[in-house]
N, C-alpha and C. Protein backbone atom coordinates (compact mmCIF):
# COMPACT_ATOMS: atom_id res chain seq x y z
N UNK A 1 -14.53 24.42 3.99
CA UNK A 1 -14.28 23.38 4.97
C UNK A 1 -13.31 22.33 4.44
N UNK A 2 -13.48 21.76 3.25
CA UNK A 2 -12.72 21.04 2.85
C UNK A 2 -11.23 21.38 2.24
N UNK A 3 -10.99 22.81 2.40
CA UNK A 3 -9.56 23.31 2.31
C UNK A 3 -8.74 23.23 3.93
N UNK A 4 -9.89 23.27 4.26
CA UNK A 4 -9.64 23.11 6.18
C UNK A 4 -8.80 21.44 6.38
N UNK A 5 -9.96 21.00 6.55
CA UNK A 5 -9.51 19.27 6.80
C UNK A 5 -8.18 19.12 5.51
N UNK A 6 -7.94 19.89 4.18
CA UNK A 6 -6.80 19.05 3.82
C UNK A 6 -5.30 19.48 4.17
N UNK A 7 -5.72 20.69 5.06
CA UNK A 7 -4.66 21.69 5.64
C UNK A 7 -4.04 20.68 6.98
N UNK A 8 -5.65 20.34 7.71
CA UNK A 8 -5.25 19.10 8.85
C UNK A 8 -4.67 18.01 8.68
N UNK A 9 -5.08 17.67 7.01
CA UNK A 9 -4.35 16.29 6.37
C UNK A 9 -3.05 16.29 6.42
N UNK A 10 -2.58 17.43 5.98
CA UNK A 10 -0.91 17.57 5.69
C UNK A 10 -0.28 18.14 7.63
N UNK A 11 -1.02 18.34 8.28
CA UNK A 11 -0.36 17.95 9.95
C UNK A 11 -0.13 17.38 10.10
N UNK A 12 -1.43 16.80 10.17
CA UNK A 12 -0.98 15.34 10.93
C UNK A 12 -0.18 14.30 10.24
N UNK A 13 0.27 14.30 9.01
CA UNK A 13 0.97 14.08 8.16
C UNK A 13 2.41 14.09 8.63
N UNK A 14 2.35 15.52 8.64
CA UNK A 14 4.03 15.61 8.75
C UNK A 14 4.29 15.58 10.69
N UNK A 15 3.30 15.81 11.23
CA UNK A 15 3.29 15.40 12.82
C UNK A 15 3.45 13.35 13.05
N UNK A 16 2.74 12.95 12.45
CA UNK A 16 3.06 11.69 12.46
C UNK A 16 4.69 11.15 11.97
N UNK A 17 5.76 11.99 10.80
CA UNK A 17 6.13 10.91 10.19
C UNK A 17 7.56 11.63 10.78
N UNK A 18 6.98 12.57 11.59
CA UNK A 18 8.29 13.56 12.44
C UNK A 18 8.24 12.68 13.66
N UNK A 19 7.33 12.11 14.29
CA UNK A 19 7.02 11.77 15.66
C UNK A 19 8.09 10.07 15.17
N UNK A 20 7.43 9.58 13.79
CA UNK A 20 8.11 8.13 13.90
C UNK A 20 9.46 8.31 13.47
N UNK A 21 10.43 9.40 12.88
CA UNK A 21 11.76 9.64 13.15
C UNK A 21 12.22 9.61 14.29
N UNK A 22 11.63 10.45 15.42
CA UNK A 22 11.82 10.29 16.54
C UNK A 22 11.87 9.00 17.33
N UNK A 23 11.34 8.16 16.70
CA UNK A 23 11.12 6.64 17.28
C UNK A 23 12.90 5.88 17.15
N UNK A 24 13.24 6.53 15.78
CA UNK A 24 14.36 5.98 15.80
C UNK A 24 16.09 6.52 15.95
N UNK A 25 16.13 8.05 16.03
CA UNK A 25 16.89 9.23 17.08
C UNK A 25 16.64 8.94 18.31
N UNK A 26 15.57 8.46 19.05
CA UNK A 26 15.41 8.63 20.25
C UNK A 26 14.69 8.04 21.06
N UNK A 27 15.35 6.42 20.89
CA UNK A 27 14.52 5.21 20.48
C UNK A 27 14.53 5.36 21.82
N UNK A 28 15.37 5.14 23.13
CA UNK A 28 15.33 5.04 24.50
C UNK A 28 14.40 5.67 25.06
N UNK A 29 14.21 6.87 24.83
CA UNK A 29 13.12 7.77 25.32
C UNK A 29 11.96 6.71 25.27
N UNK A 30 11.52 5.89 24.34
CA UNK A 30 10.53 5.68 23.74
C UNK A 30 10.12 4.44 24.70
N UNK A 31 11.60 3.76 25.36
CA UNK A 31 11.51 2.48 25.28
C UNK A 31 10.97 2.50 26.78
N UNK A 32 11.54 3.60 27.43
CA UNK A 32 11.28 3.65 28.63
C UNK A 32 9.54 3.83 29.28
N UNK A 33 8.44 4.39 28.20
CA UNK A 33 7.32 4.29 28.28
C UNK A 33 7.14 2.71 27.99
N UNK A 34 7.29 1.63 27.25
CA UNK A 34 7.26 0.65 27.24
C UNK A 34 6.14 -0.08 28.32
N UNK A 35 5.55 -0.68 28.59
CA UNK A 35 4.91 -1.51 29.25
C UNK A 35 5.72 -2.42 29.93
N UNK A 36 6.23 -2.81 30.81
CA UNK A 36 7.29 -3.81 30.93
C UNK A 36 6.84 -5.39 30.82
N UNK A 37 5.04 -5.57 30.86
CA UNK A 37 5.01 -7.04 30.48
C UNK A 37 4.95 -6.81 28.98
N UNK A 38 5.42 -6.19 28.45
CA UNK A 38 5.18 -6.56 26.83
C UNK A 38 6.91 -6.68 26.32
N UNK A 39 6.94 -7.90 25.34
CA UNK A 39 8.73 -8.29 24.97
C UNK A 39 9.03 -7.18 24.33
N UNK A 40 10.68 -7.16 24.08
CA UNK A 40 11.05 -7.15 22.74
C UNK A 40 10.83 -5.06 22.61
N UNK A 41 10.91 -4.83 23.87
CA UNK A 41 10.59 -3.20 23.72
C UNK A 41 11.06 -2.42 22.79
N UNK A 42 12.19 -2.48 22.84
CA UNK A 42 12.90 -1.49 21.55
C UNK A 42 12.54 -1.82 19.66
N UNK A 43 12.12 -3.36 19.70
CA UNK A 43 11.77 -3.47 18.73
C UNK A 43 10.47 -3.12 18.44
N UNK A 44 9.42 -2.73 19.87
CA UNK A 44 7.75 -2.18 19.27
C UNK A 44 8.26 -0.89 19.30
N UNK A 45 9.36 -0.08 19.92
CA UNK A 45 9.44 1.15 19.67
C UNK A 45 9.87 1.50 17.82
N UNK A 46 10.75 0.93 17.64
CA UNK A 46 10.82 0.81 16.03
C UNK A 46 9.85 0.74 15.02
N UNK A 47 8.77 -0.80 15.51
CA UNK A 47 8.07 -0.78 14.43
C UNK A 47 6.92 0.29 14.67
N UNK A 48 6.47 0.94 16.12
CA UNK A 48 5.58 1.85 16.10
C UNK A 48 5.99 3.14 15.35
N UNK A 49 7.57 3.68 15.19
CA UNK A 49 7.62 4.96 14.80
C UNK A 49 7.92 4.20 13.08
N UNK A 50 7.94 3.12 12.42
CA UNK A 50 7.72 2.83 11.28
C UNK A 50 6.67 2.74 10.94
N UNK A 51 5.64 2.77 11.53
CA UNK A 51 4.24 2.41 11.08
C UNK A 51 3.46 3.96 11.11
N UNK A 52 4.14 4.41 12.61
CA UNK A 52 3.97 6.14 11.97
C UNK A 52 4.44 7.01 10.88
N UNK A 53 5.89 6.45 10.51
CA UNK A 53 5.86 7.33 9.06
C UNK A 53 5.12 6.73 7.94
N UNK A 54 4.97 5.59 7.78
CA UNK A 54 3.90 4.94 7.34
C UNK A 54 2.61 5.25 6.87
N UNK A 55 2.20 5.84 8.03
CA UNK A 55 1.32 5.92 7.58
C UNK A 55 0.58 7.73 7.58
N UNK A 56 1.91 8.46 8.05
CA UNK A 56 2.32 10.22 7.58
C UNK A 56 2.13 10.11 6.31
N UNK A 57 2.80 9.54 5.27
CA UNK A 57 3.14 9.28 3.78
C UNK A 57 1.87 9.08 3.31
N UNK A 58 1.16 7.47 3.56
CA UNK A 58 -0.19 7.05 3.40
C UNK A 58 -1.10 8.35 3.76
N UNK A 59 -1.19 8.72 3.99
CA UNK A 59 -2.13 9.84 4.42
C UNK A 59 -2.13 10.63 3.31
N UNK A 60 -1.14 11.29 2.53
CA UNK A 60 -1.23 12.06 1.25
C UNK A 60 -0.80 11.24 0.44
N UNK A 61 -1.04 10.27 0.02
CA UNK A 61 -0.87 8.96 -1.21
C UNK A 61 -2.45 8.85 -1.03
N UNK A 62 -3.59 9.26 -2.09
CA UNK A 62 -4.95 9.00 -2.24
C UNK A 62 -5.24 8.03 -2.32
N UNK A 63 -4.87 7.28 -3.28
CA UNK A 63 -5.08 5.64 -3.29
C UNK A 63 -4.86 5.09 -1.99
N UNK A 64 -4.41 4.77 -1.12
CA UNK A 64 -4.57 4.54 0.10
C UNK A 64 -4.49 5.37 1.23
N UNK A 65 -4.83 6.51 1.17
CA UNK A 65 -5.14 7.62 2.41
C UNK A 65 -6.29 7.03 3.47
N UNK A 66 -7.26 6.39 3.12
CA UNK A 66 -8.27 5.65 3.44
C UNK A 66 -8.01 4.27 5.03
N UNK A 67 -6.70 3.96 4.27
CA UNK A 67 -6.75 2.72 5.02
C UNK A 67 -4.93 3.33 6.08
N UNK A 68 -4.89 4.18 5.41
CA UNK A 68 -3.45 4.74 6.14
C UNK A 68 -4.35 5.30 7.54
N UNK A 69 -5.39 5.98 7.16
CA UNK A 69 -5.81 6.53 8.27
C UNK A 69 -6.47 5.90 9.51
N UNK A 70 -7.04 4.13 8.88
CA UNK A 70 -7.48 3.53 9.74
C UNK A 70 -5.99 2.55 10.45
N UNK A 71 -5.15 2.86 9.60
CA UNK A 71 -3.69 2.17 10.30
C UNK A 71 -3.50 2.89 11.45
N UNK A 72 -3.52 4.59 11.64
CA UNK A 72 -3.36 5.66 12.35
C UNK A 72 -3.77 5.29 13.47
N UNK A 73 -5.03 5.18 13.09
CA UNK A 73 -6.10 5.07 14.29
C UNK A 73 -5.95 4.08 15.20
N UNK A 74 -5.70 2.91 14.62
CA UNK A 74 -5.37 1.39 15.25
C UNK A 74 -4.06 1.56 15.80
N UNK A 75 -3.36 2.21 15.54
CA UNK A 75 -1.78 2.79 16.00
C UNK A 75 -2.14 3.37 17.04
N UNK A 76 -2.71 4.58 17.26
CA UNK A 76 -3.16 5.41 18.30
C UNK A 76 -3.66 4.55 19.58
N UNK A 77 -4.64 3.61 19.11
CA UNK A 77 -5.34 2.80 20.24
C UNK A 77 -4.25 1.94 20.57
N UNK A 78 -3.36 1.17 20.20
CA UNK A 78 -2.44 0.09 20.19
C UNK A 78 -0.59 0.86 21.59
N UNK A 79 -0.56 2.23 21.20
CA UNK A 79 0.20 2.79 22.07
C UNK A 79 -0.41 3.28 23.14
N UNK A 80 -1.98 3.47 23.22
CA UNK A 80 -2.26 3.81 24.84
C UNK A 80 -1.62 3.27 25.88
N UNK A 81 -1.39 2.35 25.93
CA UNK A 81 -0.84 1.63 27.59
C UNK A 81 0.40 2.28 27.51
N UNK A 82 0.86 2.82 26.48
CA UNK A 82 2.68 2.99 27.06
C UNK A 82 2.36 4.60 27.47
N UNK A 83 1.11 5.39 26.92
CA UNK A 83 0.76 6.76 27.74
C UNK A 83 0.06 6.68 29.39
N UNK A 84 -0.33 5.20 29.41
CA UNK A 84 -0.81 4.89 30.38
C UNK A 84 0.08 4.89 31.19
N UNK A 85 1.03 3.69 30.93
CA UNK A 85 2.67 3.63 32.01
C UNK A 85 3.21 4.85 32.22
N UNK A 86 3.38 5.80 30.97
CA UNK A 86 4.18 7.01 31.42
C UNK A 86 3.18 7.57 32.35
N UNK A 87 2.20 8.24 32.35
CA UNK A 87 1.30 8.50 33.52
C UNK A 87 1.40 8.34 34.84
N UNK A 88 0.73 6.68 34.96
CA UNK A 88 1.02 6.39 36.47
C UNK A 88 2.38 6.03 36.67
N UNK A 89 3.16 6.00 36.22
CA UNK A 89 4.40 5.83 36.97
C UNK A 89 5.05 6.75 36.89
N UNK A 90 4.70 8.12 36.53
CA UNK A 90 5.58 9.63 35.83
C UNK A 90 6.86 9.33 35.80
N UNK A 91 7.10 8.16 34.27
CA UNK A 91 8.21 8.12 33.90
C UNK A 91 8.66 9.41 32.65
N UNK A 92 9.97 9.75 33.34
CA UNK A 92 10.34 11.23 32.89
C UNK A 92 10.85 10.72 30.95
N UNK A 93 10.43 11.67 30.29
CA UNK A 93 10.91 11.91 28.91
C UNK A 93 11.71 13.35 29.12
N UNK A 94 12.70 13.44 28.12
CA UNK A 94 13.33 14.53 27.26
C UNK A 94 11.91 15.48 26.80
N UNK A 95 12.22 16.54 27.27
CA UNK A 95 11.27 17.70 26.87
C UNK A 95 9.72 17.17 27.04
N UNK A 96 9.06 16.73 27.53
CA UNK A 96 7.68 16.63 28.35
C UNK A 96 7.64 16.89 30.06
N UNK A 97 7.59 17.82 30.83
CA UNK A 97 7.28 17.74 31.43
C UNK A 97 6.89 16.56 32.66
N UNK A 98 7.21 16.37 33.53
CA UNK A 98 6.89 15.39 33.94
C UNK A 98 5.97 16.09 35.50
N UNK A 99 4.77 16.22 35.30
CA UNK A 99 3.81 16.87 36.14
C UNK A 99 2.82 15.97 35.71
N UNK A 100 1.84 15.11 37.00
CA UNK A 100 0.62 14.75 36.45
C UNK A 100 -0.31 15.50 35.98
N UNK A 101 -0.59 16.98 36.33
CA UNK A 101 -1.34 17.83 35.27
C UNK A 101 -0.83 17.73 33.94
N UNK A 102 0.32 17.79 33.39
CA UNK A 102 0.76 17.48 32.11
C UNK A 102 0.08 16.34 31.71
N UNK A 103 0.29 15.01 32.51
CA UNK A 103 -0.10 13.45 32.24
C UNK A 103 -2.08 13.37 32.42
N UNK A 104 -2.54 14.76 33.05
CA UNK A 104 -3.91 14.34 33.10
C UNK A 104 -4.73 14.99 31.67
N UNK A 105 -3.86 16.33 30.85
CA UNK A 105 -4.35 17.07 30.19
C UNK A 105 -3.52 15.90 28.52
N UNK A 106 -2.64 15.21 28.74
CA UNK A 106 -2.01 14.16 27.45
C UNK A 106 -2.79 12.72 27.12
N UNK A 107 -2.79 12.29 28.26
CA UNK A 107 -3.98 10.99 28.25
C UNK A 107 -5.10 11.50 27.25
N UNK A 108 -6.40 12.06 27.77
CA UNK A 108 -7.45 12.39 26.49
C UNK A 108 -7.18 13.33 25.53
N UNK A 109 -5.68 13.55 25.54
CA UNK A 109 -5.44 13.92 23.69
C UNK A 109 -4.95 12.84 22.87
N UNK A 110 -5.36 11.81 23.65
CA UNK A 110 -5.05 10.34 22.76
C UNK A 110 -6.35 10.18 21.96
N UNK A 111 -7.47 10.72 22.53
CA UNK A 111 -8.54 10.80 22.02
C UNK A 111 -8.89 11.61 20.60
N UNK A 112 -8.44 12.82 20.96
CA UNK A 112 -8.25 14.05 19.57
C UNK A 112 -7.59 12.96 18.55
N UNK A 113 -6.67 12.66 18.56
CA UNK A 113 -5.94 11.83 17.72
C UNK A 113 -6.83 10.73 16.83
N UNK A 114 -7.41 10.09 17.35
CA UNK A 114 -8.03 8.80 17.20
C UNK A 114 -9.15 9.67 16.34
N UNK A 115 -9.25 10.79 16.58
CA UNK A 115 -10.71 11.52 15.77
C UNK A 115 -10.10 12.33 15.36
N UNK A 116 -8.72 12.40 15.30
CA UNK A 116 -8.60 13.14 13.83
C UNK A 116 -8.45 12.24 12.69
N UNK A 117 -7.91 10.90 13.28
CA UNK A 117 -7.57 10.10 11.76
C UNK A 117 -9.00 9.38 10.92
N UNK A 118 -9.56 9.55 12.40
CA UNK A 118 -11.04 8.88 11.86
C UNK A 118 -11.25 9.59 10.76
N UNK A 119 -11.44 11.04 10.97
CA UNK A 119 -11.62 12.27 10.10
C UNK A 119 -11.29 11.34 8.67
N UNK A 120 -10.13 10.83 8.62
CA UNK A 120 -9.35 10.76 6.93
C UNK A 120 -10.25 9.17 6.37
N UNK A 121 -10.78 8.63 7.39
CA UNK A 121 -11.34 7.17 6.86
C UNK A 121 -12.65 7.08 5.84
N UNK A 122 -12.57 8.23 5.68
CA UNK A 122 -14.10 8.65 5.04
C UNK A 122 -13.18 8.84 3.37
N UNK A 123 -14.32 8.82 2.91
CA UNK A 123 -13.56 9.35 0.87
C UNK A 123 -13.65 10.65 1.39
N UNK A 124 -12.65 10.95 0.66
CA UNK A 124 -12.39 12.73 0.05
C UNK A 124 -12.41 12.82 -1.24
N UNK A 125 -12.39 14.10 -1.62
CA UNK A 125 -12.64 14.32 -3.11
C UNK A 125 -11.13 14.25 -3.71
N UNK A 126 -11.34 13.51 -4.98
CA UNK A 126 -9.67 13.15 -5.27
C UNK A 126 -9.33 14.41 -6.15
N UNK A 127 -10.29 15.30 -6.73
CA UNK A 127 -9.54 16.92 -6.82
C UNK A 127 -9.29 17.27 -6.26
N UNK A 128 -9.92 17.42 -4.40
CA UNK A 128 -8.98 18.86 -3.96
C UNK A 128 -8.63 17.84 -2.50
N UNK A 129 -8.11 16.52 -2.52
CA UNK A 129 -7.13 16.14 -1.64
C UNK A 129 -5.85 15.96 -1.46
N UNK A 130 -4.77 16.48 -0.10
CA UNK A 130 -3.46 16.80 -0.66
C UNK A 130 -2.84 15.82 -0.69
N UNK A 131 -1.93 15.24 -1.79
CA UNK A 131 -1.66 14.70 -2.17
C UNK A 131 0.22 15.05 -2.42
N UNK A 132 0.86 13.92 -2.23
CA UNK A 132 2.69 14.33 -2.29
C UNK A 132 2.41 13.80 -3.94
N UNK A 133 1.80 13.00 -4.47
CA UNK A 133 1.59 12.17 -6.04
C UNK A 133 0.63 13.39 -6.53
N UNK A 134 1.09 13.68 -7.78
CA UNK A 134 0.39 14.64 -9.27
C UNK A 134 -0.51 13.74 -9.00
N UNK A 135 -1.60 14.81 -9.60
CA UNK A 135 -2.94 13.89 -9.95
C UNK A 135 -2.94 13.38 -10.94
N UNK A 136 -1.82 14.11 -11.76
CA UNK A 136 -1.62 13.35 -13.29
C UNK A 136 -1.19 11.43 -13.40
N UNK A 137 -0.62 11.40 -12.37
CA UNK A 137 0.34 10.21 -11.71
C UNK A 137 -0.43 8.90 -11.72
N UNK A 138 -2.16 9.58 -11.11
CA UNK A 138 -2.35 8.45 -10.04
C UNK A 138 -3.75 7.99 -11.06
N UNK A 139 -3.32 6.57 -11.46
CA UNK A 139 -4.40 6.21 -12.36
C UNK A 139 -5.73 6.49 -12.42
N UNK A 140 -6.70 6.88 -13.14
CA UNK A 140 -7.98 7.11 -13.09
C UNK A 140 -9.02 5.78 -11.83
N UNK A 141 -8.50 4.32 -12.20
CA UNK A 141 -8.72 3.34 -11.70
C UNK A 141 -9.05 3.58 -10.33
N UNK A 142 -7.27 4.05 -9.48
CA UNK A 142 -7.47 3.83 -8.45
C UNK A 142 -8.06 5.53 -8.07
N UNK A 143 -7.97 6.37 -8.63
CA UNK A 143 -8.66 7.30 -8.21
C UNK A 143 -10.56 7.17 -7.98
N UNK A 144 -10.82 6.15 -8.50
CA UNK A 144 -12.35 6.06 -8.67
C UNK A 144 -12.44 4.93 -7.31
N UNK A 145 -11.49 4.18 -6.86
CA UNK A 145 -11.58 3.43 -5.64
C UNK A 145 -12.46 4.70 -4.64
N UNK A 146 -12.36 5.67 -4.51
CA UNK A 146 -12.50 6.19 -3.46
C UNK A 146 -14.09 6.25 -3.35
């Protein structure tokens, strides 16, 4: 099981820090889900796909995998309304579909999300978690944080 979840670790990993590149290739796409009472759109589109690679990276950095994952999570909850806006207003993106069956089956995979990062908020074992840092690297200290 625990070769399982660190297989999921390194997804959502590289699904997160691919998704916050995208934030900044294809920032418009992004901006246009936007909320329109909220300022400054293009700049939450930025710092959201910075806080997603953010916390892709954090996720296999052990010493803080912990709190990367509760960043995730708070990320996840913090962009609902702009899955919300795209929804009811089926504002069209580049390669999504724009069908409310698409928008009814994407909404509660905001949920999966939020419980997968939960998944990482827990300690893991600092032998067999994946890690981009040698285990040789990462001080005994903060390895015992966990």
């Amino acid at each position: 099981m625990n070769n399982l979840k660190e297989i999921f670790r390194v997804i959502l990993a590289v699904c997160m820090i691919v998704a916050g590149v995208t934030h900044f290739t294809s920032a418009d796409q992004y901006v246009r889900i936007v909320p329109p009472q909220l300022p400054y759109p293009l700049e939450i589109v930025y710092l959201s796909g910075f806080y997603e690679i953010l916390g892709g990276i954090g996720l296999l950095v052990p010493p803080v995998s912990q709190a990367a994952a509760w960043g995730l999570l708070a990320l996840f909850i913090a962009v609902y309304p702009s899955n919300i806006n795209m929804a009811v207003n089926l504002i069209k993106i580049d390669h999504i579909p724009n069908s409310p069956w698409v928008h009814v089956i994407r909404l509660p995979f905001q949920a999966v999300l939020i419980a997968w990062a939960w998944l990482y908020t827990k300690p893991s074992d600092p032998e067999k978690q994946a890690s981009i840092i040698p285990k040789s690297l990462i001080p005994k200290q903060l390895q015992e944080l966990k």
